[in-house]
Protein backbone atom coordinates (compact mmCIF):
# COMPACT_ATOMS: atom_id res chain seq x y z
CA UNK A 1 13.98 88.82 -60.19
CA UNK A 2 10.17 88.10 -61.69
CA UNK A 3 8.55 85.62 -61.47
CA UNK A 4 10.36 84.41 -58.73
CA UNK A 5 10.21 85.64 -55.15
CA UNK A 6 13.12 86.65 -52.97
CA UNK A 7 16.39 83.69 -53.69
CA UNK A 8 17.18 82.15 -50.29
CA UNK A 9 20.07 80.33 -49.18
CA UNK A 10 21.06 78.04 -46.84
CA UNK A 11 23.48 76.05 -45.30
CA UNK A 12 23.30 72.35 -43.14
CA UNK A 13 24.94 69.94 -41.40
CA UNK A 14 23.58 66.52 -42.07
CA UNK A 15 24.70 63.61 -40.23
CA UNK A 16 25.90 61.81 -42.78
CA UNK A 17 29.67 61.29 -44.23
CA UNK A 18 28.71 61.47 -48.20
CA UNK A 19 27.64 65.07 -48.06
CA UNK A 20 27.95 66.80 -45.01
CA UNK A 21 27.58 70.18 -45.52
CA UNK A 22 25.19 71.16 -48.23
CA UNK A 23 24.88 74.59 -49.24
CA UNK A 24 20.81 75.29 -50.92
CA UNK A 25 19.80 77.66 -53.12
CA UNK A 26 15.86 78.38 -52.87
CA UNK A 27 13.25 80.17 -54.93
CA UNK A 28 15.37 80.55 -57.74
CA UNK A 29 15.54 79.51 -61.65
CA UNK A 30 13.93 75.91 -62.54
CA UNK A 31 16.90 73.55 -62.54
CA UNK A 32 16.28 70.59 -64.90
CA UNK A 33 17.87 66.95 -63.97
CA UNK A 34 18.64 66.40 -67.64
CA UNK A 35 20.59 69.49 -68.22
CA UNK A 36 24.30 70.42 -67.61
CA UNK A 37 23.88 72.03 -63.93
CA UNK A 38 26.68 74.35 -62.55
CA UNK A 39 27.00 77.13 -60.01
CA UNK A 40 29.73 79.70 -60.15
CA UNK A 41 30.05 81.89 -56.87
CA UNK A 42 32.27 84.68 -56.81
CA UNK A 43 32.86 86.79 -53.38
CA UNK A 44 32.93 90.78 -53.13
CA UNK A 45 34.57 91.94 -55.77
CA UNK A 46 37.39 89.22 -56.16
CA UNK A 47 38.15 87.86 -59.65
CA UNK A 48 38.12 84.01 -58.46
CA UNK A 49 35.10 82.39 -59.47
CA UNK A 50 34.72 78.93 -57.52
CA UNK A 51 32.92 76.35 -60.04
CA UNK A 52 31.13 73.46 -59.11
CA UNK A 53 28.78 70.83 -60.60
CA UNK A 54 24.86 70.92 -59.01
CA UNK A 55 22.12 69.09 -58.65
CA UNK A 56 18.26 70.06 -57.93
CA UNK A 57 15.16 68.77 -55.87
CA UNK A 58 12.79 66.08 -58.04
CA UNK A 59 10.72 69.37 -58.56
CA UNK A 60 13.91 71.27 -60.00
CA UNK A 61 12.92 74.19 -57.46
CA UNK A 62 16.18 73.63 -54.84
CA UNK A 63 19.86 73.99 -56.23
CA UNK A 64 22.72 72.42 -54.31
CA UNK A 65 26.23 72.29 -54.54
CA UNK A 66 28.10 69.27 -55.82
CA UNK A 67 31.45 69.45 -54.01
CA UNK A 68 33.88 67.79 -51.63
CA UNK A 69 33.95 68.34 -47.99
CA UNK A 70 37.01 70.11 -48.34
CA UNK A 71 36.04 73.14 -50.89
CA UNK A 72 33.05 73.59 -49.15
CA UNK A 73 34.54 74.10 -46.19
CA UNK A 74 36.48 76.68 -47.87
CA UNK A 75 33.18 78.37 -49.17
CA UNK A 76 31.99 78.68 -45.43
CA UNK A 77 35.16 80.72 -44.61
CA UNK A 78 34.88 82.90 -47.44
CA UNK A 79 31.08 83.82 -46.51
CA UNK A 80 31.82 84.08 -43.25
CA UNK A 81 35.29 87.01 -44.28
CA UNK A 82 32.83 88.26 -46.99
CA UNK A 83 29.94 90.72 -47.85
CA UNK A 84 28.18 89.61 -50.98
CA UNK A 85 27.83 86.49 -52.56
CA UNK A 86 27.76 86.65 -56.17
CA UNK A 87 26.25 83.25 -57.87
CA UNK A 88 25.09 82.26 -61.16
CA UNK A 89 22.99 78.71 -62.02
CA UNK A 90 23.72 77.74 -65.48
CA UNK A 91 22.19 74.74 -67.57
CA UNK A 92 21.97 73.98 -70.79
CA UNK A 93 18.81 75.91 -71.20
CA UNK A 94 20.37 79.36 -69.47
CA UNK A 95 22.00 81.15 -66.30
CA UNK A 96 20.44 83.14 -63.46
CA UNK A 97 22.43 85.58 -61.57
CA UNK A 98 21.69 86.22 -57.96
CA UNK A 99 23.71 88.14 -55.63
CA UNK A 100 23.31 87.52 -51.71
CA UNK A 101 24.25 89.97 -49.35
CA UNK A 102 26.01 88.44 -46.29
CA UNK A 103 25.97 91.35 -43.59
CA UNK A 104 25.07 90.04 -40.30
CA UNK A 105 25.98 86.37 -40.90
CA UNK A 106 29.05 86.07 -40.04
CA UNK A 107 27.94 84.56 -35.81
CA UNK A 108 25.07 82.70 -37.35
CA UNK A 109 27.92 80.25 -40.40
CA UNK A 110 30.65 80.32 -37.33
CA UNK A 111 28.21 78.01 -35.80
CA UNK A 112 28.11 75.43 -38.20
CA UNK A 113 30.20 72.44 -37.18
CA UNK A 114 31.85 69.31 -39.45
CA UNK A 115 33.44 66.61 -38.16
């Protein structure tokens, strides 16, 4: 929504055993470092919100998740059995709702490999 231009996200493997997997959340909301940061993602229209404490790029533009291995892992299957993404960035100054249609990724997250 204005001002900002289409939301992307993405997903990555890093080589490294402290965070793994980190899922991105791009051209969205200003995230500030000294504000309460959480994203809530909610698939099709399932009741079960998954909650998890974020933190942003130095320039507050990127969002990224703040989990374990494990419950990302579990967000991977669920966009990979789902349709839509619901998510919503909160801080202590407001929330952003975005909603991220997953048609067509299903080959594309099946690739992704943790150790």
């Amino acid at each position: 929504k204005f001002p900002y231009n289409e939301p992307l996200l993405g997903v990555r493997v890093r080589d490294t055993d402290e965070t793994p997997l980190q899922i991105v959340f791009a051209n969205v909301a200003y995230g500030s470092t000294n504000s309460d940061l959480k994203i809530l993602i909610a698939f099709d229209d399932e009741h079960k919100l998954y909650e998890y404490q974020a933190t942003t790029s130095v320039d507050g533009s990127l969002w990224f998740t703040n989990a374990t291995k494990e419950s990302k892992l579990i967000l991977i299957e669920k966009m990979k059995s789902s349709s839509v993404m619901k998510v919503r960035l909160s801080s202590s100054y407001g929330q952003d709702d975005y909603t991220f249609s997953l048609s067509g990724s299903t080959k594309e997250i099946s690739k992704l490999t943790i150790n």
